[in-house]
PDB file of N, CA and C in Angstrom:
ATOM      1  N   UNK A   1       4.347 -65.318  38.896  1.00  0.00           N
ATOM      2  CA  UNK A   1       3.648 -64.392  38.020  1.00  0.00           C
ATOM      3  C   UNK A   1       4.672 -63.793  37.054  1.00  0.00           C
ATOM      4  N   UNK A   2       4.642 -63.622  35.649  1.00  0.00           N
ATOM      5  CA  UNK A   2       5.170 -63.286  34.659  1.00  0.00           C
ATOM      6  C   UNK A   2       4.168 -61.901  34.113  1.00  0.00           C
ATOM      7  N   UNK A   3       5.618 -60.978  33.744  1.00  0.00           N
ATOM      8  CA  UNK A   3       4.606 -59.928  32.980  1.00  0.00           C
ATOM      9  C   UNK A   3       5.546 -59.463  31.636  1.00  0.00           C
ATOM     10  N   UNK A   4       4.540 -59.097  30.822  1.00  0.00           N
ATOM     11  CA  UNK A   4       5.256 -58.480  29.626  1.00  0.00           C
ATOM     12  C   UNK A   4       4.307 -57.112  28.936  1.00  0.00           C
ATOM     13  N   UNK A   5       5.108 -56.955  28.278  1.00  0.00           N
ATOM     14  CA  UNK A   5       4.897 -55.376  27.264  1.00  0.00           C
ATOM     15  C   UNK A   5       4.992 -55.767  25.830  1.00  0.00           C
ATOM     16  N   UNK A   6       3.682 -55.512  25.904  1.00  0.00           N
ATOM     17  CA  UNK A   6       3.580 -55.752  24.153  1.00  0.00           C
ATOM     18  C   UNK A   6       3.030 -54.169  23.454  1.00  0.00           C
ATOM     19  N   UNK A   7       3.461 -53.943  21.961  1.00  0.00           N
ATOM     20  CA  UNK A   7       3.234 -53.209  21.309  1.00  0.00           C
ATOM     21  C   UNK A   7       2.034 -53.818  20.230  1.00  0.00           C
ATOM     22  N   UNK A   8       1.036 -53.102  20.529  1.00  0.00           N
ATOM     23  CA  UNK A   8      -0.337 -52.883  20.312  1.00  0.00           C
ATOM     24  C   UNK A   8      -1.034 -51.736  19.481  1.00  0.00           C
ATOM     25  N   UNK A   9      -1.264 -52.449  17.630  1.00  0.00           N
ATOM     26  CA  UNK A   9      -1.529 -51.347  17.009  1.00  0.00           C
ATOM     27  C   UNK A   9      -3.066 -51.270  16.484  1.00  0.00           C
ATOM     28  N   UNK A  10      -3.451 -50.312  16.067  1.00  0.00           N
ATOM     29  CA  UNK A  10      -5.217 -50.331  16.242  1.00  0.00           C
ATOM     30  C   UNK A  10      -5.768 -49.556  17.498  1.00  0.00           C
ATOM     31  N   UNK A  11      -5.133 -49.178  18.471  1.00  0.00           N
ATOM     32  CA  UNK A  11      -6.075 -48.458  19.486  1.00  0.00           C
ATOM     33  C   UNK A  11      -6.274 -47.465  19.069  1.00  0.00           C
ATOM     34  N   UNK A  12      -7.136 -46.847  19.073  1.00  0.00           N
ATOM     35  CA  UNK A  12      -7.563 -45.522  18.686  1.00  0.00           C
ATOM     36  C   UNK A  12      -8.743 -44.608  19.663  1.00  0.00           C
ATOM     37  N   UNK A  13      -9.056 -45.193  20.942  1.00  0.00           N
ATOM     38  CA  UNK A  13     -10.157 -44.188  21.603  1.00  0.00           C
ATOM     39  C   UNK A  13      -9.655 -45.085  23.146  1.00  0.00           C
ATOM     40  N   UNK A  14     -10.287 -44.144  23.863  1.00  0.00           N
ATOM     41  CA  UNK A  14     -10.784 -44.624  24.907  1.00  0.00           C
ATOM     42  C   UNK A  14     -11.351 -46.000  25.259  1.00  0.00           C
ATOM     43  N   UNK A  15     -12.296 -46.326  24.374  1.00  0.00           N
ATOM     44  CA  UNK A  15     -12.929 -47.683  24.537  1.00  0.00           C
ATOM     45  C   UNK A  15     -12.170 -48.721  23.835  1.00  0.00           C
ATOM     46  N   UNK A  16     -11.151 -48.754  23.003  1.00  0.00           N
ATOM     47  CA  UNK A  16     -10.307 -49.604  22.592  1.00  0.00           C
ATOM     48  C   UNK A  16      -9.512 -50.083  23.907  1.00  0.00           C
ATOM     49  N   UNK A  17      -9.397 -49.449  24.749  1.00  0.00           N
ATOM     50  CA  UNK A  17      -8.433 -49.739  26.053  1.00  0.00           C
ATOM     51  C   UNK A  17      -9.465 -50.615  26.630  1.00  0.00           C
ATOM     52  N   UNK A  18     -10.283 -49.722  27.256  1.00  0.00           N
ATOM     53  CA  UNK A  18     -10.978 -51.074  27.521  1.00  0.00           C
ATOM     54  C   UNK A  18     -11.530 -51.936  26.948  1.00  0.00           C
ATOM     55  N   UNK A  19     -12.257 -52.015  25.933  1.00  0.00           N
ATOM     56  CA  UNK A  19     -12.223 -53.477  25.368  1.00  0.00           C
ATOM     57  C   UNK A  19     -10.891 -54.319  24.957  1.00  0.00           C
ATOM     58  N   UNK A  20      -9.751 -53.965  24.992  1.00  0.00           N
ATOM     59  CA  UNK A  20      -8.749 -55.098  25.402  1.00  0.00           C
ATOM     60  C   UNK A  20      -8.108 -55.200  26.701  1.00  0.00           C
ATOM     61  N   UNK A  21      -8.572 -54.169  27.585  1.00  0.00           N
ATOM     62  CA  UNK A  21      -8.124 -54.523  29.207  1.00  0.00           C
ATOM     63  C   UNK A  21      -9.023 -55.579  29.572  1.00  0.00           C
ATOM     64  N   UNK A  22     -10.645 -55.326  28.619  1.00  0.00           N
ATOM     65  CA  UNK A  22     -11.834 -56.725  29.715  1.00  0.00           C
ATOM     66  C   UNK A  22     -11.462 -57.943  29.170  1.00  0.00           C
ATOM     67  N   UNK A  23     -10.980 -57.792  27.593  1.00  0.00           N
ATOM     68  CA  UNK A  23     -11.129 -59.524  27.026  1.00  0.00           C
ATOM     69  C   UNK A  23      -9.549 -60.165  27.309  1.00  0.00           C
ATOM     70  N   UNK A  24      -8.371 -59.406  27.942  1.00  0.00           N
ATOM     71  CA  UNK A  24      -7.029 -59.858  28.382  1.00  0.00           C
ATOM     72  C   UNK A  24      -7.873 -60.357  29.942  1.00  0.00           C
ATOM     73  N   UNK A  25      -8.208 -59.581  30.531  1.00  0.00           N
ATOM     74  CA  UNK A  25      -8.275 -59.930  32.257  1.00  0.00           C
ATOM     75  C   UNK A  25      -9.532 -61.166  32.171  1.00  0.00           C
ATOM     76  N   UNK A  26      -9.902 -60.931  31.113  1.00  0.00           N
ATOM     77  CA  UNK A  26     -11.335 -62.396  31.286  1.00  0.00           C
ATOM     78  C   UNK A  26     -10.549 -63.144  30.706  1.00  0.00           C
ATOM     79  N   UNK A  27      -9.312 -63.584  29.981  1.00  0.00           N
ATOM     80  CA  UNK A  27      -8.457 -64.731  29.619  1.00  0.00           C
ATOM     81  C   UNK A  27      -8.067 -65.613  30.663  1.00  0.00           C
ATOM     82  N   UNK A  28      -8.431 -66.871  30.584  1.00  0.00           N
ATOM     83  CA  UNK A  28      -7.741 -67.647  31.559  1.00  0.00           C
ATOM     84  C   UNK A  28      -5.945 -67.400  31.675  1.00  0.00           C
ATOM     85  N   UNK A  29      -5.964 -67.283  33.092  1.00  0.00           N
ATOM     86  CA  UNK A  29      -4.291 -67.231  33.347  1.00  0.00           C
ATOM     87  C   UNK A  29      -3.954 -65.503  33.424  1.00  0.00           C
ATOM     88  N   UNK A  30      -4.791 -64.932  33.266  1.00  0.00           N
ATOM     89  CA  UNK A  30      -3.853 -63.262  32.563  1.00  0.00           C
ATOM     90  C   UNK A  30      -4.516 -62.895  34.045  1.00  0.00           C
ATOM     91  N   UNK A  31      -3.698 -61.971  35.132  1.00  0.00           N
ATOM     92  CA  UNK A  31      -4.234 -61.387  36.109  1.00  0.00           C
ATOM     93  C   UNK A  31      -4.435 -60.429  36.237  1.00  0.00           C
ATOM     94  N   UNK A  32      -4.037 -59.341  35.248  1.00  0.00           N
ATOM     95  CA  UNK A  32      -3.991 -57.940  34.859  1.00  0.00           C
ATOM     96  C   UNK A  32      -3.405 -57.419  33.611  1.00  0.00           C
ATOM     97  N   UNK A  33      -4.209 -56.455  32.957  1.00  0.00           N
ATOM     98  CA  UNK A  33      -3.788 -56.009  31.765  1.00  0.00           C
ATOM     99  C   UNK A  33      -4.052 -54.294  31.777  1.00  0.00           C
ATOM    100  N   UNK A  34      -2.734 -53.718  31.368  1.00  0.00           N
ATOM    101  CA  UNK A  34      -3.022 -52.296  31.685  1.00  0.00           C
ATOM    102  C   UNK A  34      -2.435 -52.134  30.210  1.00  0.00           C
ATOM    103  N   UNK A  35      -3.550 -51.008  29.415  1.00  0.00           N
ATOM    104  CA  UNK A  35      -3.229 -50.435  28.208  1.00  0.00           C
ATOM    105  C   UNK A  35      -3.098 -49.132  28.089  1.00  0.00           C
ATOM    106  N   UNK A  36      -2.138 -48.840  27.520  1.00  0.00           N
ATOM    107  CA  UNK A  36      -1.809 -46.523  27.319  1.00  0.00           C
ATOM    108  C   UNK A  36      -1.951 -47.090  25.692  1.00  0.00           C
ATOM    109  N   UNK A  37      -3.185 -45.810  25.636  1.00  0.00           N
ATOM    110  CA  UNK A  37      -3.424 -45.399  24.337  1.00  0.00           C
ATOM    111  C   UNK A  37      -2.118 -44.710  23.976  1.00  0.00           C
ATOM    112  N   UNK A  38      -1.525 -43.745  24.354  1.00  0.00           N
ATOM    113  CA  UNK A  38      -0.689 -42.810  23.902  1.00  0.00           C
ATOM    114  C   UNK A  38       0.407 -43.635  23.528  1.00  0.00           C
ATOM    115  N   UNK A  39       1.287 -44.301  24.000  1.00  0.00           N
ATOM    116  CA  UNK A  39       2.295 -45.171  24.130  1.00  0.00           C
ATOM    117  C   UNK A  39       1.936 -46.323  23.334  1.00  0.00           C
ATOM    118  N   UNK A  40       0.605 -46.870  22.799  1.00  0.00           N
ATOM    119  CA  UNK A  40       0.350 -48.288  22.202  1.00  0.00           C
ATOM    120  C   UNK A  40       0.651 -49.396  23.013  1.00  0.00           C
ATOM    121  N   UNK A  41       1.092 -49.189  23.961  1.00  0.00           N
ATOM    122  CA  UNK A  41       1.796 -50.806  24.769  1.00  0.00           C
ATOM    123  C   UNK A  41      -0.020 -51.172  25.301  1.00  0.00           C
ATOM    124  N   UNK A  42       0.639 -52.255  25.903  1.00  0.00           N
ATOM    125  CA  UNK A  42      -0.340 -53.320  26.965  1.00  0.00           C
ATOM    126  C   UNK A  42       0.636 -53.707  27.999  1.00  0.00           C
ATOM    127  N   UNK A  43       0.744 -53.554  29.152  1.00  0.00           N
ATOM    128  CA  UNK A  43       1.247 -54.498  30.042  1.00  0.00           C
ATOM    129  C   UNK A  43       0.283 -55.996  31.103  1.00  0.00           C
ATOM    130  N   UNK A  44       0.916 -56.751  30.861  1.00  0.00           N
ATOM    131  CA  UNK A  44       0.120 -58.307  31.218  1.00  0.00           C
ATOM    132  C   UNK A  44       0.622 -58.768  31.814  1.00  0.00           C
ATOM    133  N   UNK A  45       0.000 -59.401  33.353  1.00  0.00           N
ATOM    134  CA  UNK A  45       0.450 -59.753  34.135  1.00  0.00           C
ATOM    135  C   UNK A  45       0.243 -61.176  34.081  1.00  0.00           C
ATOM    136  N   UNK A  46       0.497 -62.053  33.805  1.00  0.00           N
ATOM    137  CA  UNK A  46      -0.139 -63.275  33.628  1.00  0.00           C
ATOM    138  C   UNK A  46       0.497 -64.933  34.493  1.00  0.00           C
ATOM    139  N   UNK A  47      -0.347 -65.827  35.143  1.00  0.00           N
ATOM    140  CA  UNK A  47       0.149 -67.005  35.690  1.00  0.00           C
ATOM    141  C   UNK A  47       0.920 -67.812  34.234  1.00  0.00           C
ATOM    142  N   UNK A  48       2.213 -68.052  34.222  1.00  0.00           N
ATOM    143  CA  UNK A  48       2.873 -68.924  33.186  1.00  0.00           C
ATOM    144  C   UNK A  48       2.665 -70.495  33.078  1.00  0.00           C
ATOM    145  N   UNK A  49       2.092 -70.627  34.407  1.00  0.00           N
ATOM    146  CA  UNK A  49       1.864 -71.904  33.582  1.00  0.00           C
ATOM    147  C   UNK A  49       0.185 -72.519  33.725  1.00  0.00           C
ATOM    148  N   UNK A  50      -0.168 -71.375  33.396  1.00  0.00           N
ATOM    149  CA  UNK A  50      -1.597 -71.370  32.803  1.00  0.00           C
ATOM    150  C   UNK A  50      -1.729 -70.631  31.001  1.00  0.00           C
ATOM    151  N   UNK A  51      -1.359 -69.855  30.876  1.00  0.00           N
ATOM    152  CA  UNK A  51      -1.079 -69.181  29.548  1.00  0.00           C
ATOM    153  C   UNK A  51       0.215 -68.223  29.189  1.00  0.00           C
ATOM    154  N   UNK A  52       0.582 -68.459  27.442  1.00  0.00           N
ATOM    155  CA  UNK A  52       2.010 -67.965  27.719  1.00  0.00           C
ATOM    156  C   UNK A  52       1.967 -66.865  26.654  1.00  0.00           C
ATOM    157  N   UNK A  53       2.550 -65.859  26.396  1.00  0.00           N
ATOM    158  CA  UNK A  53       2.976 -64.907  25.505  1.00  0.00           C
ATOM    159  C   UNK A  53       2.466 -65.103  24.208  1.00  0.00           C
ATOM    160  N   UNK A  54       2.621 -66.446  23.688  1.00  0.00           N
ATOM    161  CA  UNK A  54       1.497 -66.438  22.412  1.00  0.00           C
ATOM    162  C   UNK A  54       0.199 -66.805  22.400  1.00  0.00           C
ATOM    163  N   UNK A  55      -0.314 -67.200  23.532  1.00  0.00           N
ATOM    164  CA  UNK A  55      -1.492 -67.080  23.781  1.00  0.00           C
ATOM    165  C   UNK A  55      -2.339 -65.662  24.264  1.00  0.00           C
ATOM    166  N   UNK A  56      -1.803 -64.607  24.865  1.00  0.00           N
ATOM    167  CA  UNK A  56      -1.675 -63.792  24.910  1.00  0.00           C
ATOM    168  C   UNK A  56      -1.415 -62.706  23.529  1.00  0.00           C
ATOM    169  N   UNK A  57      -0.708 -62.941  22.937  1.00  0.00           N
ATOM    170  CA  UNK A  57      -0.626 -62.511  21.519  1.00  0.00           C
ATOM    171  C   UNK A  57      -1.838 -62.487  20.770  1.00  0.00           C
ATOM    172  N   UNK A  58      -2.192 -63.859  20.548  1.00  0.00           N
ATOM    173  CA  UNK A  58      -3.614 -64.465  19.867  1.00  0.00           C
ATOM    174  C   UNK A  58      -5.093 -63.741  20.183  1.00  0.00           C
ATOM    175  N   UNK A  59      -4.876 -63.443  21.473  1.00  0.00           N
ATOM    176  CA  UNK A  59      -6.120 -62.845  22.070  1.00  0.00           C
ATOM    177  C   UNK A  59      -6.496 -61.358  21.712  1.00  0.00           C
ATOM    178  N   UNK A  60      -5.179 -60.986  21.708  1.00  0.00           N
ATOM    179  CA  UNK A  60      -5.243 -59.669  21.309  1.00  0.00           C
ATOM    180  C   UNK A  60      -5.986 -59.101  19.335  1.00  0.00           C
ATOM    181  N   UNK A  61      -4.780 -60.398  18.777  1.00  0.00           N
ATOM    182  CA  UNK A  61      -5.038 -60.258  17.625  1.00  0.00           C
ATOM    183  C   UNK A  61      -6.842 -60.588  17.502  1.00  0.00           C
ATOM    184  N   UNK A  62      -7.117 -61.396  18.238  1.00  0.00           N
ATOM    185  CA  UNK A  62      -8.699 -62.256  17.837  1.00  0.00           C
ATOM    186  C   UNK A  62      -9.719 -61.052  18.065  1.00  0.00           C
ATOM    187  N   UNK A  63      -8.918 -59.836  19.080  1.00  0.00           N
ATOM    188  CA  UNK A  63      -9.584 -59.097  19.480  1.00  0.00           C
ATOM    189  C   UNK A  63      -9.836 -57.842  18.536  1.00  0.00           C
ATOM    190  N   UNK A  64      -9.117 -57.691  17.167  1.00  0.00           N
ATOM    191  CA  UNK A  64      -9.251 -56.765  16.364  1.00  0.00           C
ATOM    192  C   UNK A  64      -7.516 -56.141  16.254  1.00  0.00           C
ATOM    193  N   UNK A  65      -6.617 -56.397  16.934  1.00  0.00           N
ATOM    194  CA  UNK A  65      -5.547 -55.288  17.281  1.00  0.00           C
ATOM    195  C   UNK A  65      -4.021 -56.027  16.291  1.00  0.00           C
ATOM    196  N   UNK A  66      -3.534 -55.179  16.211  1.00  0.00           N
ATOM    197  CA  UNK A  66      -1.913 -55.919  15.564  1.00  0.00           C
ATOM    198  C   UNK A  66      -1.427 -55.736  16.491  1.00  0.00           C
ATOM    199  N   UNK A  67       0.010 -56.938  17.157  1.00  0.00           N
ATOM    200  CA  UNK A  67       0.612 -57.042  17.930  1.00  0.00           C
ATOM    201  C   UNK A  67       1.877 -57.227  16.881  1.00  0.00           C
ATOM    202  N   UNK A  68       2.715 -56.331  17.133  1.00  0.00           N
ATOM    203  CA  UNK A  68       4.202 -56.138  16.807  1.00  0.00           C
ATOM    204  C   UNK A  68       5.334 -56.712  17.700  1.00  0.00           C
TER     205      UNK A  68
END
């Protein structure tokens, strides 16, 4: 299991967290995704050799958000 911290711009409420905690954890391969509004991060827990960091990236972006 691989995890990373990404900086995540666009959150702005409560429901921004979760709508990118449900559409990271419904990604094939990702086993957990924890987002702080306050902080902007995401942390992702994800199987590597099912999906990797830019796939992960992509999802986010597809999801409305800038990833820095």
């Amino acid at each position: 299991m691989s995890e990373v911290t990404l900086t995540v711009k666009g959150m702005t409420c409560g429901e921004c967290v979760q709508k990118l905690e449900k559409t990271l954890t419904g990604s094939h391969g990702v086993a957990r995704a924890m987002a702080d509004l306050e902080s902007g991060h995401v942390k992702v827990e994800y199987k590597e050799d099912l999906v990797g960091e830019k796939q992960i990236k992509e999802t986010i972006e597809q999801t409305g958000y800038e990833v820095e």
